[in-house]
PDB file of N, CA and C in Angstrom:
ATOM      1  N   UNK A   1     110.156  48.415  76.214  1.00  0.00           N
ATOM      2  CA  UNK A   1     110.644  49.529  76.981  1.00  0.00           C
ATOM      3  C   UNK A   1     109.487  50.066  77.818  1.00  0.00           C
ATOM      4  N   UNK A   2     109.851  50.038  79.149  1.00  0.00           N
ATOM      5  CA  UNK A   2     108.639  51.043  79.906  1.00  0.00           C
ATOM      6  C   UNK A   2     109.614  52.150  80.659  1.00  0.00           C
ATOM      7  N   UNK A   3     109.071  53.271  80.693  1.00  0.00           N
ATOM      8  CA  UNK A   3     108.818  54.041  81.528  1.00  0.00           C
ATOM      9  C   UNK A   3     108.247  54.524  82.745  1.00  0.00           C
ATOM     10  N   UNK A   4     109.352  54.902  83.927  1.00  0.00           N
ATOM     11  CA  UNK A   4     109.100  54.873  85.081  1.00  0.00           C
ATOM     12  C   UNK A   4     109.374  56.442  85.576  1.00  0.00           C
ATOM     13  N   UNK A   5     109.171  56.991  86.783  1.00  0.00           N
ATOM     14  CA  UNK A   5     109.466  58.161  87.252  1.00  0.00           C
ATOM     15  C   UNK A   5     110.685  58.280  87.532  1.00  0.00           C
ATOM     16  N   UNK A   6     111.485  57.462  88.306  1.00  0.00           N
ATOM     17  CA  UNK A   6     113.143  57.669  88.305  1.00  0.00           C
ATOM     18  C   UNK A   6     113.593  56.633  88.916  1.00  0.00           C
ATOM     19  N   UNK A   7     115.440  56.826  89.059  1.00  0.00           N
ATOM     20  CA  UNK A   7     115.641  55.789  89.370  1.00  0.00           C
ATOM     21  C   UNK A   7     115.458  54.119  90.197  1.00  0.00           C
ATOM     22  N   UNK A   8     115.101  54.992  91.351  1.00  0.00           N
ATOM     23  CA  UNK A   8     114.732  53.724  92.281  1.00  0.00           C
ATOM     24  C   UNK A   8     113.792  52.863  91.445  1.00  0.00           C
ATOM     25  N   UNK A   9     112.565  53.087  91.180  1.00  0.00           N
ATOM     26  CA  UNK A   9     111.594  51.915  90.145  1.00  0.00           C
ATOM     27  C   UNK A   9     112.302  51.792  89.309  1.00  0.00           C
ATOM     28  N   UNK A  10     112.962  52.198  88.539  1.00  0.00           N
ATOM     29  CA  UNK A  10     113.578  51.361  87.605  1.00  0.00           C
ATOM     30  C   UNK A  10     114.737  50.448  87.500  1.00  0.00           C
ATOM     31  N   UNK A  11     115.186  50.919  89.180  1.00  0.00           N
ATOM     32  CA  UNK A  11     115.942  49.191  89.743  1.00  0.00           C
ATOM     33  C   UNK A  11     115.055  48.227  90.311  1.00  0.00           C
ATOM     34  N   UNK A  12     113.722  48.705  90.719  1.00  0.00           N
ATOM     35  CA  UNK A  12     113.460  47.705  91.494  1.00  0.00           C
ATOM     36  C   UNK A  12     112.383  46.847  90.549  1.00  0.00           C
ATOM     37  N   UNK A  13     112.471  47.696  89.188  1.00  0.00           N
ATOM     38  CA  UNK A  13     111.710  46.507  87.750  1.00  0.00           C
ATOM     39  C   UNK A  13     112.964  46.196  87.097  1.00  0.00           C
ATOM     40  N   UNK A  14     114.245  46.473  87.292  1.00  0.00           N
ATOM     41  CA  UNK A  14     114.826  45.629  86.826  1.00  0.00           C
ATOM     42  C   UNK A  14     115.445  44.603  87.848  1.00  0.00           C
ATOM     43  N   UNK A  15     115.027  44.561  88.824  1.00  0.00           N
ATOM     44  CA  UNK A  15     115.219  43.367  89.834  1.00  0.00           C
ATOM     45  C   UNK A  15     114.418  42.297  89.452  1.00  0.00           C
ATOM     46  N   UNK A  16     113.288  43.155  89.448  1.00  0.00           N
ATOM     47  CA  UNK A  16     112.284  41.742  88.585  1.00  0.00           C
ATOM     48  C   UNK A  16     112.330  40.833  87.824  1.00  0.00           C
ATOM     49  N   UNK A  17     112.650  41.709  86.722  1.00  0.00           N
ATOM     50  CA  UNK A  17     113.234  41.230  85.217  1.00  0.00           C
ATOM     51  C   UNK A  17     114.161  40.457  85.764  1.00  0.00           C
ATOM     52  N   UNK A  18     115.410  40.491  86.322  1.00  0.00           N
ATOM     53  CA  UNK A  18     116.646  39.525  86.309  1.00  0.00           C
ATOM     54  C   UNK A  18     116.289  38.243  87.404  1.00  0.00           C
ATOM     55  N   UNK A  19     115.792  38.583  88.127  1.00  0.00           N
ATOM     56  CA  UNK A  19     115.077  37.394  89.022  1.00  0.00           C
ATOM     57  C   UNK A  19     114.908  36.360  88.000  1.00  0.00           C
ATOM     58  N   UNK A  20     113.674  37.054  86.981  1.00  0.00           N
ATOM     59  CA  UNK A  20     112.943  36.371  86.003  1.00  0.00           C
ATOM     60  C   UNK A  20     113.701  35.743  84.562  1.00  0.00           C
ATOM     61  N   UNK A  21     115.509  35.999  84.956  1.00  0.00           N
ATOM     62  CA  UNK A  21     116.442  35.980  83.798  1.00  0.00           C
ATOM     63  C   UNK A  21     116.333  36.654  82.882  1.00  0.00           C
ATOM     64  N   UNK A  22     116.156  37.759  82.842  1.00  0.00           N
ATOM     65  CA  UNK A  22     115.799  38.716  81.605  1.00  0.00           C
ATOM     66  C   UNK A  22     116.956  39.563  81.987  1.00  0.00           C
ATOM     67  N   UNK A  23     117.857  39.679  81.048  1.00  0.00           N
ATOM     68  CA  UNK A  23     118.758  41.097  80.893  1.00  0.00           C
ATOM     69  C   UNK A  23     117.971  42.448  80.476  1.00  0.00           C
ATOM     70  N   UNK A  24     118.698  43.357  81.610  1.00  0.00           N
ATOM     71  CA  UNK A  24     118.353  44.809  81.353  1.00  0.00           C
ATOM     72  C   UNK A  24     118.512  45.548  82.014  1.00  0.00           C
ATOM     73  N   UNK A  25     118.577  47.063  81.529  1.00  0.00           N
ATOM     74  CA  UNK A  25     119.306  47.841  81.794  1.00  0.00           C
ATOM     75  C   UNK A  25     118.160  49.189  81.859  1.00  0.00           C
ATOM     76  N   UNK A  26     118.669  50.501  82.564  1.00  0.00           N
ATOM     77  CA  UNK A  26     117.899  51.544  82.305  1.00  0.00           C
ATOM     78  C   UNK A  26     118.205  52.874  82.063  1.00  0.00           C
ATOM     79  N   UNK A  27     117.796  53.775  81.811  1.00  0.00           N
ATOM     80  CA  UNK A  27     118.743  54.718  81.442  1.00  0.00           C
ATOM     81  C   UNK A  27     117.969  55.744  80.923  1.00  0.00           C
ATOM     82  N   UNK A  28     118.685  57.500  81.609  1.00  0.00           N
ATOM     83  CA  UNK A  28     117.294  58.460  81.827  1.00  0.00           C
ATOM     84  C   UNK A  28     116.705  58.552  79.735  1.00  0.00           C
ATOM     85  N   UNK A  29     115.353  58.973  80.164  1.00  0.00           N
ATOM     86  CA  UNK A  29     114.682  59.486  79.151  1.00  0.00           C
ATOM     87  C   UNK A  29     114.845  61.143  78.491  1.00  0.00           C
ATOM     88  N   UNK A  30     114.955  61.673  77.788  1.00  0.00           N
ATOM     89  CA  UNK A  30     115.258  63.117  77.154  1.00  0.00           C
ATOM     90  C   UNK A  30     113.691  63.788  77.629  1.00  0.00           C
ATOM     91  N   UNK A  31     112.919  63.639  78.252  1.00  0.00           N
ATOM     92  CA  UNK A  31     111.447  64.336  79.112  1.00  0.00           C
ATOM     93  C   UNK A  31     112.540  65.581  79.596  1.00  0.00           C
ATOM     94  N   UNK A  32     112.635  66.483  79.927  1.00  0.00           N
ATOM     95  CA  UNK A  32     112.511  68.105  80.036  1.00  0.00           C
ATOM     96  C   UNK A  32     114.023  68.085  79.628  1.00  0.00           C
ATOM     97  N   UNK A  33     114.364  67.718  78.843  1.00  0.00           N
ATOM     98  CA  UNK A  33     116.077  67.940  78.784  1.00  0.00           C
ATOM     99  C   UNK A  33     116.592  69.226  79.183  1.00  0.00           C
ATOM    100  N   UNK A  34     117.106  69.387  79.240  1.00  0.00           N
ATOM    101  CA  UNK A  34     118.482  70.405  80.207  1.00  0.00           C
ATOM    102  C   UNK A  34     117.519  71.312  80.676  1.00  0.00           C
ATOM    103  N   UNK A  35     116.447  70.762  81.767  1.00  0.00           N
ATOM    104  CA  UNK A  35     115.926  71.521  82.571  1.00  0.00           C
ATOM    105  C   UNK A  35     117.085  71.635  84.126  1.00  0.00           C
ATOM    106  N   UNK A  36     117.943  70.669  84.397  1.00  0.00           N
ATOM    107  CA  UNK A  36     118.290  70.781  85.178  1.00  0.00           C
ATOM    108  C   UNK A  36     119.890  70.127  84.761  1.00  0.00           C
ATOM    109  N   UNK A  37     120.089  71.189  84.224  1.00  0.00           N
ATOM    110  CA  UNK A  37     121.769  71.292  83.756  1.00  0.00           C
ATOM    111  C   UNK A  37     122.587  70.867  84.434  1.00  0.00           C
ATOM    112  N   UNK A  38     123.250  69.947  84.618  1.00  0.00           N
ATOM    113  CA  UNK A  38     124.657  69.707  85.493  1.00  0.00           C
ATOM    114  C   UNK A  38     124.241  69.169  86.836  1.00  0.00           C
ATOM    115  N   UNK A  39     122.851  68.753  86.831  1.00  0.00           N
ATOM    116  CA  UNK A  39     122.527  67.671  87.697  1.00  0.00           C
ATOM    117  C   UNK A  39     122.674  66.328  87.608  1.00  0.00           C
ATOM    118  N   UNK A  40     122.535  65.431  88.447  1.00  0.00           N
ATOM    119  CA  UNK A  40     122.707  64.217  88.498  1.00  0.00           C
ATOM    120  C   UNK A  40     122.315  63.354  87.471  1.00  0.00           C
ATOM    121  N   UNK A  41     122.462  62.321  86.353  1.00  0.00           N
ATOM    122  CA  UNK A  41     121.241  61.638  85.749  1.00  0.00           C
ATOM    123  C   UNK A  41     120.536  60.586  86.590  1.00  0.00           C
ATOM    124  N   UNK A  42     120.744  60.446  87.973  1.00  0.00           N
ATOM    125  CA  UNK A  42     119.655  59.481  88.645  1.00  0.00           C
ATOM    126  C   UNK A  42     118.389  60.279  89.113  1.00  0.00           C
ATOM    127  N   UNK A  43     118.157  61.985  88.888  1.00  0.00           N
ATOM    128  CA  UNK A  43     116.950  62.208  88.530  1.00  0.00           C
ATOM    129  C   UNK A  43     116.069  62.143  87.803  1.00  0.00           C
ATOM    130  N   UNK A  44     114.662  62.723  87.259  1.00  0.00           N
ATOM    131  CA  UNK A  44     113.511  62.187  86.364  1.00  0.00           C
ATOM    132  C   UNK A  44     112.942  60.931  85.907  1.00  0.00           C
ATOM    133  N   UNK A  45     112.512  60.753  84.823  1.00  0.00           N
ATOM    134  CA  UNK A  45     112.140  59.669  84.372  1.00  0.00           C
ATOM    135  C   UNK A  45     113.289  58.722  84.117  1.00  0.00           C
ATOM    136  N   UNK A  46     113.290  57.285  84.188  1.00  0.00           N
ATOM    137  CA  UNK A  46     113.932  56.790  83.441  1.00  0.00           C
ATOM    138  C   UNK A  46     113.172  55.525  82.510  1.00  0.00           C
ATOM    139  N   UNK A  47     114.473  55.077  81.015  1.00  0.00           N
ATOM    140  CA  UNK A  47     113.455  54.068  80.201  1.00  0.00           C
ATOM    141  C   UNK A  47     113.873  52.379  81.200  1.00  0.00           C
ATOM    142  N   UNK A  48     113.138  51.151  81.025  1.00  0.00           N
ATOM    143  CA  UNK A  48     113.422  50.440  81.203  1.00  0.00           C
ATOM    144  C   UNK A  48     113.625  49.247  80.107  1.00  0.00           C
ATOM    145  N   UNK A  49     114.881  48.828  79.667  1.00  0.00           N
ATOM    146  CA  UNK A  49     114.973  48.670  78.264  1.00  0.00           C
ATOM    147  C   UNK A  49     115.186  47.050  78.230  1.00  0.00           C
ATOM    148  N   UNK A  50     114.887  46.086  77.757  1.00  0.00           N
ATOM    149  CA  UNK A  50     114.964  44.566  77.424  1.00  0.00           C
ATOM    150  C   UNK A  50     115.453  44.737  75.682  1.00  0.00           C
ATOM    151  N   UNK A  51     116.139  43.223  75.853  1.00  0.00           N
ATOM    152  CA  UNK A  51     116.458  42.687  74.203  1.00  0.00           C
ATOM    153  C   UNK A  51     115.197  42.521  73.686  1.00  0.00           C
ATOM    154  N   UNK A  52     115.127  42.900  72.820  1.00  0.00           N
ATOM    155  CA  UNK A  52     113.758  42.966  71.500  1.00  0.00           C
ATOM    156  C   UNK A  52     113.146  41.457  72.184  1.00  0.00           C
ATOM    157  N   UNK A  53     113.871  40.389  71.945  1.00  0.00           N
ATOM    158  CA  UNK A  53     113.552  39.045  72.169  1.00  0.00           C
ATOM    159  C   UNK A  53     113.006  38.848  73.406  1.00  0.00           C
ATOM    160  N   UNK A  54     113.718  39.232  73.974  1.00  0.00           N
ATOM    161  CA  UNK A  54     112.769  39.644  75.737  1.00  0.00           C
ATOM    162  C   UNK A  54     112.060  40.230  76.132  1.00  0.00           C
ATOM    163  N   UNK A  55     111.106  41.227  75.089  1.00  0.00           N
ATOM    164  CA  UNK A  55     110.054  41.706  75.547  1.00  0.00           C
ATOM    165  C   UNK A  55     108.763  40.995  75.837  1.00  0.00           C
ATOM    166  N   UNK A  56     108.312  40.088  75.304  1.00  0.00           N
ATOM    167  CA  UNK A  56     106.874  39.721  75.702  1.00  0.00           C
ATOM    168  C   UNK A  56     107.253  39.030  76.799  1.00  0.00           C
ATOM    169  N   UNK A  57     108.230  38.645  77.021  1.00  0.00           N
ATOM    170  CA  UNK A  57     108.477  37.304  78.263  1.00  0.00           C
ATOM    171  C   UNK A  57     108.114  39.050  79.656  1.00  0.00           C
ATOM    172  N   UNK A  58     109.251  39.612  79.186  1.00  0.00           N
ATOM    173  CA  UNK A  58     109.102  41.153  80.308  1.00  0.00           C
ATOM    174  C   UNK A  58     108.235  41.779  80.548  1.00  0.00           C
ATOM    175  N   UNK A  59     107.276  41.768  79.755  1.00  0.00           N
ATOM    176  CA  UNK A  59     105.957  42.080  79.496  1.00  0.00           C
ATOM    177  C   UNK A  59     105.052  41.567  80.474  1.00  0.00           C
ATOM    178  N   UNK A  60     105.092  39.827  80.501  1.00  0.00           N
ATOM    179  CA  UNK A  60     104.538  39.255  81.001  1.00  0.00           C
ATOM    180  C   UNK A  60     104.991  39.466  82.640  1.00  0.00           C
ATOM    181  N   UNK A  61     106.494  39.564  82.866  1.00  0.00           N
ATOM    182  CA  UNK A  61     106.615  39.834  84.224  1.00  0.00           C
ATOM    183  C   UNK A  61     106.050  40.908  84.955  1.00  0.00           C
ATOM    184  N   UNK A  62     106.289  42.095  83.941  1.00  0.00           N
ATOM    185  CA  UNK A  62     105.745  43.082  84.937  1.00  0.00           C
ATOM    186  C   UNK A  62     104.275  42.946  85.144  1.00  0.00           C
ATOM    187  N   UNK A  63     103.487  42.697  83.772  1.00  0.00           N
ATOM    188  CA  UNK A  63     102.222  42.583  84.292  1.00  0.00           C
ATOM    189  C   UNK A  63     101.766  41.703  85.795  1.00  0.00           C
ATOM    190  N   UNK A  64     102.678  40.809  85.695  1.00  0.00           N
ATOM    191  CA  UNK A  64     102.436  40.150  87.106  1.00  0.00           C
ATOM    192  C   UNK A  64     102.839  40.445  88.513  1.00  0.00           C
ATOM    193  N   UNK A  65     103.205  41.371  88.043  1.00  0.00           N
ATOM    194  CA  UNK A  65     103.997  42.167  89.928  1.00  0.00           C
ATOM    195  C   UNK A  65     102.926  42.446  90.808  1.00  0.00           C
ATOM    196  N   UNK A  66     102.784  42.556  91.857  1.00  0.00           N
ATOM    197  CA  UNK A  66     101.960  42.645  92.772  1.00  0.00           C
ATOM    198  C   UNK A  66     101.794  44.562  92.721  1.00  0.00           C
ATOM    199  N   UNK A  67     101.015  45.230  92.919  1.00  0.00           N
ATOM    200  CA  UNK A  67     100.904  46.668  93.230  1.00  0.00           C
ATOM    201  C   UNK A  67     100.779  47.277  94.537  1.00  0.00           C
TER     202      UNK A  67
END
Protein backbone atom coordinates (compact mmCIF):
# COMPACT_ATOMS: atom_id res chain seq x y z
CA UNK A 1 0.00 0.00 0.00
CA UNK A 2 1.36 3.53 -0.73
CA UNK A 3 0.14 6.66 -0.12
CA UNK A 4 -0.38 9.54 -2.31
CA UNK A 5 -1.87 13.19 -1.98
CA UNK A 6 -5.11 12.60 -3.98
CA UNK A 7 -6.76 11.35 -6.57
CA UNK A 8 -5.13 12.10 -9.78
CA UNK A 9 -1.58 10.22 -8.54
CA UNK A 10 -3.26 7.62 -7.49
CA UNK A 11 -4.66 6.93 -11.01
CA UNK A 12 -1.79 7.71 -12.62
CA UNK A 13 0.23 4.82 -10.14
CA UNK A 14 -2.37 2.79 -10.78
CA UNK A 15 -1.89 3.12 -14.52
CA UNK A 16 1.42 1.92 -13.87
CA UNK A 17 0.67 -0.94 -11.92
CA UNK A 18 -1.88 -2.28 -14.64
CA UNK A 19 0.38 -1.54 -17.59
CA UNK A 20 2.70 -3.72 -15.45
CA UNK A 21 -0.45 -6.38 -14.93
CA UNK A 22 -0.86 -5.77 -11.44
CA UNK A 23 -4.49 -5.36 -10.17
CA UNK A 24 -5.44 -2.36 -8.10
CA UNK A 25 -7.41 -0.20 -6.79
CA UNK A 26 -7.43 3.08 -4.51
CA UNK A 27 -9.37 4.50 -2.11
CA UNK A 28 -9.36 7.74 0.29
CA UNK A 29 -7.32 7.34 3.56
CA UNK A 30 -9.19 8.38 7.16
CA UNK A 31 -6.05 11.53 7.41
CA UNK A 32 -8.38 14.50 8.80
CA UNK A 33 -11.67 12.62 8.74
CA UNK A 34 -14.78 14.66 8.61
CA UNK A 35 -12.77 17.69 8.18
CA UNK A 36 -14.67 18.30 5.20
CA UNK A 37 -18.12 16.81 5.70
CA UNK A 38 -20.22 16.12 2.71
CA UNK A 39 -17.47 16.72 0.34
CA UNK A 40 -16.39 14.81 -2.45
CA UNK A 41 -14.13 11.55 -1.64
CA UNK A 42 -11.84 12.40 -4.74
CA UNK A 43 -10.30 14.92 -2.28
CA UNK A 44 -7.11 14.35 0.17
CA UNK A 45 -4.95 11.62 0.43
CA UNK A 46 -5.60 8.53 -1.11
CA UNK A 47 -4.21 4.59 -0.28
CA UNK A 48 -2.87 2.74 -3.27
CA UNK A 49 -3.71 -0.86 -2.57
CA UNK A 50 -2.24 -4.28 -4.49
CA UNK A 51 -3.00 -8.13 -3.64
CA UNK A 52 -0.62 -9.05 -0.78
CA UNK A 53 1.00 -11.28 -3.66
CA UNK A 54 1.56 -8.27 -5.74
CA UNK A 55 3.34 -6.25 -3.65
CA UNK A 56 7.03 -6.71 -4.20
CA UNK A 57 6.43 -7.09 -8.00
CA UNK A 58 4.49 -3.21 -7.29
CA UNK A 59 7.08 -2.29 -5.33
CA UNK A 60 9.44 -2.88 -7.84
CA UNK A 61 7.34 -0.86 -10.40
CA UNK A 62 6.99 2.10 -8.69
CA UNK A 63 10.45 2.24 -7.64
CA UNK A 64 11.16 2.37 -11.30
CA UNK A 65 9.01 5.26 -12.53
CA UNK A 66 10.78 8.02 -13.84
CA UNK A 67 10.32 11.41 -11.42
Amino acid sequence: MQTVRNEAEAELLCGLLRDAGIKCMHRPTNQAAGAMDGASSSFGSREVVVNAADAEEAHAVLAARPE
